[in-house]
C-alpha atoms as a PDB file:
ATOM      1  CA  UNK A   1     -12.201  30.845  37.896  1.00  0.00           C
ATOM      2  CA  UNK A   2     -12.366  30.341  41.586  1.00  0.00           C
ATOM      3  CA  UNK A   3     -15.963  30.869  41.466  1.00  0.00           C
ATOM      4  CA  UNK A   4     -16.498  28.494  38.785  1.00  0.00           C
ATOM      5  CA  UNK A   5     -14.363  25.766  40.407  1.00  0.00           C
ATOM      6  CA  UNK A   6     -16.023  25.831  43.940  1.00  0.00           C
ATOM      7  CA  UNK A   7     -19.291  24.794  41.993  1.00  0.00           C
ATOM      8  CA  UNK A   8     -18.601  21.626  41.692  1.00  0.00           C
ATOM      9  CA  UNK A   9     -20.140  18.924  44.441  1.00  0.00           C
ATOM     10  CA  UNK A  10     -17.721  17.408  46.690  1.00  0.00           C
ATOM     11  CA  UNK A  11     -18.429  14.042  44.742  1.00  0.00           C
ATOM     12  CA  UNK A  12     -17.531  15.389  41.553  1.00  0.00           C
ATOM     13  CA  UNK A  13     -14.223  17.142  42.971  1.00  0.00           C
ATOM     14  CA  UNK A  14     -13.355  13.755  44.402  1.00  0.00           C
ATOM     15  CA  UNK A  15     -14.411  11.915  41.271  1.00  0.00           C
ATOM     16  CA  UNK A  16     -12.295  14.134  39.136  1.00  0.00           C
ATOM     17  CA  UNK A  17      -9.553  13.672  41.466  1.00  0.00           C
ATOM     18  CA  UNK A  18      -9.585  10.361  41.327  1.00  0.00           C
ATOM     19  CA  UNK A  19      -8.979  10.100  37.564  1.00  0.00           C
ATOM     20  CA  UNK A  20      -6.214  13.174  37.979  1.00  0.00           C
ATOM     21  CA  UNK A  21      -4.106  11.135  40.341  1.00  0.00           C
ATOM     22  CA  UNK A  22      -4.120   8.145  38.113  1.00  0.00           C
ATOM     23  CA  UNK A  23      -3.412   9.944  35.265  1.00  0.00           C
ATOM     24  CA  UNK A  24      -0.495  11.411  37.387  1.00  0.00           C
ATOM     25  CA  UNK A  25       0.762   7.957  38.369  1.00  0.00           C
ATOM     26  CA  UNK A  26       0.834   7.098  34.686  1.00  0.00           C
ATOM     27  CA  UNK A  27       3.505   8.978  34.018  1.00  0.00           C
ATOM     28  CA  UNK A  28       7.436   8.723  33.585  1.00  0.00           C
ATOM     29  CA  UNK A  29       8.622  11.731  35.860  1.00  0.00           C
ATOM     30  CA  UNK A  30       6.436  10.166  38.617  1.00  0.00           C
ATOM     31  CA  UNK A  31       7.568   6.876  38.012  1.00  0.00           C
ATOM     32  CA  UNK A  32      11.192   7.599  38.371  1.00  0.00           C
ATOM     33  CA  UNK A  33      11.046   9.774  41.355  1.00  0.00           C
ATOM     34  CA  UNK A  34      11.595   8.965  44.992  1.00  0.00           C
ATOM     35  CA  UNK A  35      10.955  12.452  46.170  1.00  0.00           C
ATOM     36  CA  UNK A  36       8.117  14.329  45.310  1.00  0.00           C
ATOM     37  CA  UNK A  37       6.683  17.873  46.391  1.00  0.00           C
ATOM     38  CA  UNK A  38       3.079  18.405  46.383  1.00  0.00           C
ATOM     39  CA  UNK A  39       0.448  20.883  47.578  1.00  0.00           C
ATOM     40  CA  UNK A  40      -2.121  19.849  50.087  1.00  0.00           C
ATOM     41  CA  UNK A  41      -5.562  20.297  48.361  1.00  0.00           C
ATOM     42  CA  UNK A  42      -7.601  22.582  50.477  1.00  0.00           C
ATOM     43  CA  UNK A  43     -11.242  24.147  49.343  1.00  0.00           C
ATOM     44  CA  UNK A  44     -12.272  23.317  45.903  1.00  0.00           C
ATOM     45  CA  UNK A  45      -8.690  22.369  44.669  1.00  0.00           C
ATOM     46  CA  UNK A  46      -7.551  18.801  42.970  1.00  0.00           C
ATOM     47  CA  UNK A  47      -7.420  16.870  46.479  1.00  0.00           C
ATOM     48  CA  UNK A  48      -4.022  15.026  46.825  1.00  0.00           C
ATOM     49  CA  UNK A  49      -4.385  13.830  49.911  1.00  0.00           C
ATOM     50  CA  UNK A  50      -4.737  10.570  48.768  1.00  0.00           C
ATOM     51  CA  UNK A  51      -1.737  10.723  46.763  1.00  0.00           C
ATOM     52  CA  UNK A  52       0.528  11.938  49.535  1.00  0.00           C
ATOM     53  CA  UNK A  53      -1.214   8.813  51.633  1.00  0.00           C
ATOM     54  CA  UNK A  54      -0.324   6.481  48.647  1.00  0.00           C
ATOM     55  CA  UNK A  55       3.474   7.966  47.959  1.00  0.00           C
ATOM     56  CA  UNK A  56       3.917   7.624  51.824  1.00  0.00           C
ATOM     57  CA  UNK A  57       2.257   3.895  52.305  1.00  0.00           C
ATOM     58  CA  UNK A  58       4.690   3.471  49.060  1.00  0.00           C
ATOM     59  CA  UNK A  59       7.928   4.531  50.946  1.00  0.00           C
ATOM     60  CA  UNK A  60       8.375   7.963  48.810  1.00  0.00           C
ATOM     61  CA  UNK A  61       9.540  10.839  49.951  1.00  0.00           C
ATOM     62  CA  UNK A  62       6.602  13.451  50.486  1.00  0.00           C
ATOM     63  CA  UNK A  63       7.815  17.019  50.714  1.00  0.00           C
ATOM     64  CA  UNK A  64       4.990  19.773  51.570  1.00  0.00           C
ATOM     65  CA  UNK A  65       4.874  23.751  51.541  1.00  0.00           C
ATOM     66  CA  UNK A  66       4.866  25.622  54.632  1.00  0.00           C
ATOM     67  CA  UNK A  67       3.994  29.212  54.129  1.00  0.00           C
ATOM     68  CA  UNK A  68       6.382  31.615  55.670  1.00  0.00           C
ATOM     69  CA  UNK A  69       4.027  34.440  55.972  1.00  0.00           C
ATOM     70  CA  UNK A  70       6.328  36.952  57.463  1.00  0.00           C
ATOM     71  CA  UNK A  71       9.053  35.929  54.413  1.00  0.00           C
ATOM     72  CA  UNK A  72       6.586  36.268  51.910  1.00  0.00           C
ATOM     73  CA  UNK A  73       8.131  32.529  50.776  1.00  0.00           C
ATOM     74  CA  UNK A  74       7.655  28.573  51.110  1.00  0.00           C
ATOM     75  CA  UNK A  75       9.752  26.467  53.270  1.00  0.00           C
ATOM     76  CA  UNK A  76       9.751  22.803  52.711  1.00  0.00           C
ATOM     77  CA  UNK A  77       9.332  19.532  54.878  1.00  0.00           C
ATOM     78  CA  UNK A  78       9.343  15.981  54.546  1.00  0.00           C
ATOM     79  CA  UNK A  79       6.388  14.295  56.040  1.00  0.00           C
ATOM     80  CA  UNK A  80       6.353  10.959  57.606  1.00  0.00           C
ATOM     81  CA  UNK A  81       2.734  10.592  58.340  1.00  0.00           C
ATOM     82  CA  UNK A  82      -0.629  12.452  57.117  1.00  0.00           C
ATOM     83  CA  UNK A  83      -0.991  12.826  61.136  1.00  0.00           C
ATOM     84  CA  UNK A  84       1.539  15.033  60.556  1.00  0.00           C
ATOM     85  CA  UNK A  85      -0.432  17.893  58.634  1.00  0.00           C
ATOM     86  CA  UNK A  86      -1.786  20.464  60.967  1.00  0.00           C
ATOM     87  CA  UNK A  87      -4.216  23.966  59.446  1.00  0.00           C
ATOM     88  CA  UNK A  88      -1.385  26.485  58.644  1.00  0.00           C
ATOM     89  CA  UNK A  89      -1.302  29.964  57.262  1.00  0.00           C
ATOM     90  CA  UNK A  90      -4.910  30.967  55.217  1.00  0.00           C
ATOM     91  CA  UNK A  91      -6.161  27.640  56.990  1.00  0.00           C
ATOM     92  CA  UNK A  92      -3.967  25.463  54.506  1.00  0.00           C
ATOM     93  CA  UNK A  93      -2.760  22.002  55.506  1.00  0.00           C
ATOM     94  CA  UNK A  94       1.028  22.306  56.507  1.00  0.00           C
ATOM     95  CA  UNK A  95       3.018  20.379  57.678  1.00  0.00           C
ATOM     96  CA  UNK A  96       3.669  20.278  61.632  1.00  0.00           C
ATOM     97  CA  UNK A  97       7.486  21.522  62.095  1.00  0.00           C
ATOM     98  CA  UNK A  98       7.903  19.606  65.764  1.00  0.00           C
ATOM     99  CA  UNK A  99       7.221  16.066  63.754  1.00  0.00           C
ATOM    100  CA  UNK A 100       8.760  17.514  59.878  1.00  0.00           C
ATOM    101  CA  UNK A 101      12.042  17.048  58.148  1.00  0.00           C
ATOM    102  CA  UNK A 102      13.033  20.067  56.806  1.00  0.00           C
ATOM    103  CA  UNK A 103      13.700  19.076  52.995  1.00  0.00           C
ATOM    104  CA  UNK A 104      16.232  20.868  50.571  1.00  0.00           C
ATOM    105  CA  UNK A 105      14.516  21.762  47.281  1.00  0.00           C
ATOM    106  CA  UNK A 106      17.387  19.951  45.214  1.00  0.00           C
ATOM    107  CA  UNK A 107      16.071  16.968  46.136  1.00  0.00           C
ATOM    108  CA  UNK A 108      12.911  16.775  44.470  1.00  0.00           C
ATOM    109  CA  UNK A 109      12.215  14.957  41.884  1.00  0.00           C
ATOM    110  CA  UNK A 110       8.834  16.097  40.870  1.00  0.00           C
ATOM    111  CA  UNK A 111       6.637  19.177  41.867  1.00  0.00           C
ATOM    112  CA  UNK A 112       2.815  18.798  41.970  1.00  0.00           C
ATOM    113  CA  UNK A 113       1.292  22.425  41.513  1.00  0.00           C
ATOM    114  CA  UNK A 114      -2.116  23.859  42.287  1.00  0.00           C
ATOM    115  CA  UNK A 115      -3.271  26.948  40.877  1.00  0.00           C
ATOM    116  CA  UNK A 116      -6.470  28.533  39.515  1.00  0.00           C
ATOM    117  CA  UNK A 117      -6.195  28.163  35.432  1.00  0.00           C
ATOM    118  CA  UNK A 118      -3.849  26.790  33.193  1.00  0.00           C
ATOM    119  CA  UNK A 119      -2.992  27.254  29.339  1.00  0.00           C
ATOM    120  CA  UNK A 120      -1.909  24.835  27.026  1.00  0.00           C
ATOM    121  CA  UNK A 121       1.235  26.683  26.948  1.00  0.00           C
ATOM    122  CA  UNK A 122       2.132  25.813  30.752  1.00  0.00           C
ATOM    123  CA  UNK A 123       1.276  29.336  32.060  1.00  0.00           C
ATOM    124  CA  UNK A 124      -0.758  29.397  35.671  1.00  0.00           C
ATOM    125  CA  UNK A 125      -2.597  31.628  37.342  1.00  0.00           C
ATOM    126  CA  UNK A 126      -1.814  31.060  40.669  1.00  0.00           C
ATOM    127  CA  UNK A 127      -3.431  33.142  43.639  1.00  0.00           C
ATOM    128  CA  UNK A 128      -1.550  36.066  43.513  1.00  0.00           C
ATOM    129  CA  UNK A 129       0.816  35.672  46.393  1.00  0.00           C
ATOM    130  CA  UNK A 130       3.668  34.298  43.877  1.00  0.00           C
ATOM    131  CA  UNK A 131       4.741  31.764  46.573  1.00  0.00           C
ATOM    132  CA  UNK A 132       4.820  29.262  43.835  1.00  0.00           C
ATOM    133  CA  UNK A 133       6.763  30.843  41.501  1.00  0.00           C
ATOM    134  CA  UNK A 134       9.437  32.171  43.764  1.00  0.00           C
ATOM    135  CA  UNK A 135      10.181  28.384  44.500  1.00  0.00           C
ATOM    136  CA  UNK A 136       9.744  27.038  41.142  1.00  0.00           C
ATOM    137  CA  UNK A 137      12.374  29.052  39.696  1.00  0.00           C
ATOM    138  CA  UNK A 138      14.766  27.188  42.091  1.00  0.00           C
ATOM    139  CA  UNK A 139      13.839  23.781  41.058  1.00  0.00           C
ATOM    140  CA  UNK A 140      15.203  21.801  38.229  1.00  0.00           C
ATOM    141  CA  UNK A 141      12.287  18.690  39.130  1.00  0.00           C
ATOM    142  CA  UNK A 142       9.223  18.504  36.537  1.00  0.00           C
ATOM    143  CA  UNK A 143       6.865  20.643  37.394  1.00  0.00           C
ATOM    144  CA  UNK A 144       2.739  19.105  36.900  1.00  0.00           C
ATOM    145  CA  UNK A 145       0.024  21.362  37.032  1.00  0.00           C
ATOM    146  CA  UNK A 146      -3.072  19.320  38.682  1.00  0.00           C
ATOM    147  CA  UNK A 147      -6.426  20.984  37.292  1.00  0.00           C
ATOM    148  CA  UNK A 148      -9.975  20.169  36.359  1.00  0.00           C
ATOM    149  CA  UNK A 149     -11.009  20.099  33.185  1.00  0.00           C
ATOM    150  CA  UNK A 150     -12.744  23.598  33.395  1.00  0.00           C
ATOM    151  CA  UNK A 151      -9.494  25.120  34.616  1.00  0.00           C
ATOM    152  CA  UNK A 152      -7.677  25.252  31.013  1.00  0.00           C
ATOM    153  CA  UNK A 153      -8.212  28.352  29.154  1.00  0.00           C
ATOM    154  CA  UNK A 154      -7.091  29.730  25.864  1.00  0.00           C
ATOM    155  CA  UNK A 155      -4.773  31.782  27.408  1.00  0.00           C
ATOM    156  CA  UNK A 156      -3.665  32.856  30.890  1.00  0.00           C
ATOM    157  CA  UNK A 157      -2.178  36.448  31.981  1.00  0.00           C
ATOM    158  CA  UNK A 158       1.544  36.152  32.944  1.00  0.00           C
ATOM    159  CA  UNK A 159       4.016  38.354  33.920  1.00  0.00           C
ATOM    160  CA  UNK A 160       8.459  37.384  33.592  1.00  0.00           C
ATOM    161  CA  UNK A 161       8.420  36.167  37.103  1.00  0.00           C
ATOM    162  CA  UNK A 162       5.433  33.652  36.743  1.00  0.00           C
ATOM    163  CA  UNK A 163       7.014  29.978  36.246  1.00  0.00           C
ATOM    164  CA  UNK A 164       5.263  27.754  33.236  1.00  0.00           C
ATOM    165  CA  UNK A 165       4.518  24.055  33.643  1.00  0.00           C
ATOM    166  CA  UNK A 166       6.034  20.996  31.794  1.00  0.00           C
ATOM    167  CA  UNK A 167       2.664  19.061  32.418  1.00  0.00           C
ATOM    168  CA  UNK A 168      -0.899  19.402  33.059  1.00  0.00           C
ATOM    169  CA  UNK A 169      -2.893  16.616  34.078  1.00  0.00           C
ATOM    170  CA  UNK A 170      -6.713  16.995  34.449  1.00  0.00           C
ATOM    171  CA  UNK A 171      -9.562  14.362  34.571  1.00  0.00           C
ATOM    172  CA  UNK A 172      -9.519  13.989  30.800  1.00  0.00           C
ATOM    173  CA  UNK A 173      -5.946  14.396  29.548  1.00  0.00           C
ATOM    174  CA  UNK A 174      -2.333  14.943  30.327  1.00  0.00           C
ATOM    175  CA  UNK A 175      -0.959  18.069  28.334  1.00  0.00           C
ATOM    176  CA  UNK A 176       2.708  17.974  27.786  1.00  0.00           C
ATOM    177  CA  UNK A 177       3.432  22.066  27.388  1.00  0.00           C
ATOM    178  CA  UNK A 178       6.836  21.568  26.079  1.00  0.00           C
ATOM    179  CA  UNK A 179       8.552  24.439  27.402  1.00  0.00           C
END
């Protein structure tokens, strides 16, 4: 799947983007919140970096993963600024502790989730470190899956610790998994 995804062209990954954050904006759990957590898009993932630059010019609360490598877990900061962002574990955007918030995870409102593929069902396939998961099973907050198009399958491997998705939203549609 990884493969697959990192053929498309930069245009069409910001094209597709594009139509994924509006679809995202459409909706009522982003509507309603004031804080929301998202990943910052590195490689060939959905790029939200103009989302978290929207939510923050809109006075939202942003709340980004850092990856606690030697914790195997994710801690969690408020951002005030994109500036903020500096390369972090696996070269992944993170936030900058010195100029970060640190953010408690009851106060999201709504979770923006990467991962490789996505079922219908709400099951991900996420990259095998289970960083995700470990936090989503703390959170209450809707939980959207951002994906391409090509990233739903028929049906993705899980195991009892993997954590399912209310939402998907791809360039095309917004899948409601009804957990």
């Amino acid at each position: 799947m990884a493969a697959l995804r990192n053929r498309l062209t930069g245009a069409a990954i910001i094209d597709k983007s594009t139509r994924i954050t509006a679809r995202f904006e459409e909706l009522p759990e982003y509507q309603t919140a004031r804080t929301v957590h998202t990943y910052v898009a590195w490689r060939s993932e959905v790029r939200t970096q103009k989302l978290i630059r929207q939510m923050l010019a809109a006075e939202r609360q942003v709340i980004v993963p850092l990856v606690d490598v030697p914790t195997h877990s994710l801690t969690h900061y408020q951002i005030m600024r994109f500036a903020d962002l500096r390369p972090g574990a696996f070269g992944i955007p993170e936030p900058s502790v010195q100029h970060c918030i640190g953010a408690l995870v009851s106060d999201i409102d709504c979770v923006v989730v990467p991962g490789l593929a996505f079922d219908l069902t709400g099951r991900r396939l996420g990259y095998g470190g289970g960083y995700y998961d470990a936090f989503l099973r703390q959170i209450s907050a809707p939980k959207v899956g951002f994906a391409f198009q090509l990233q739903i399958v028929d049906e993705v491997p899980v195991r009892v610790e993997d954590e399912r998705m209310d939402i998907i939203v791809t360039e095309e549609e917004i899948f409601r998994c009804g957990n």
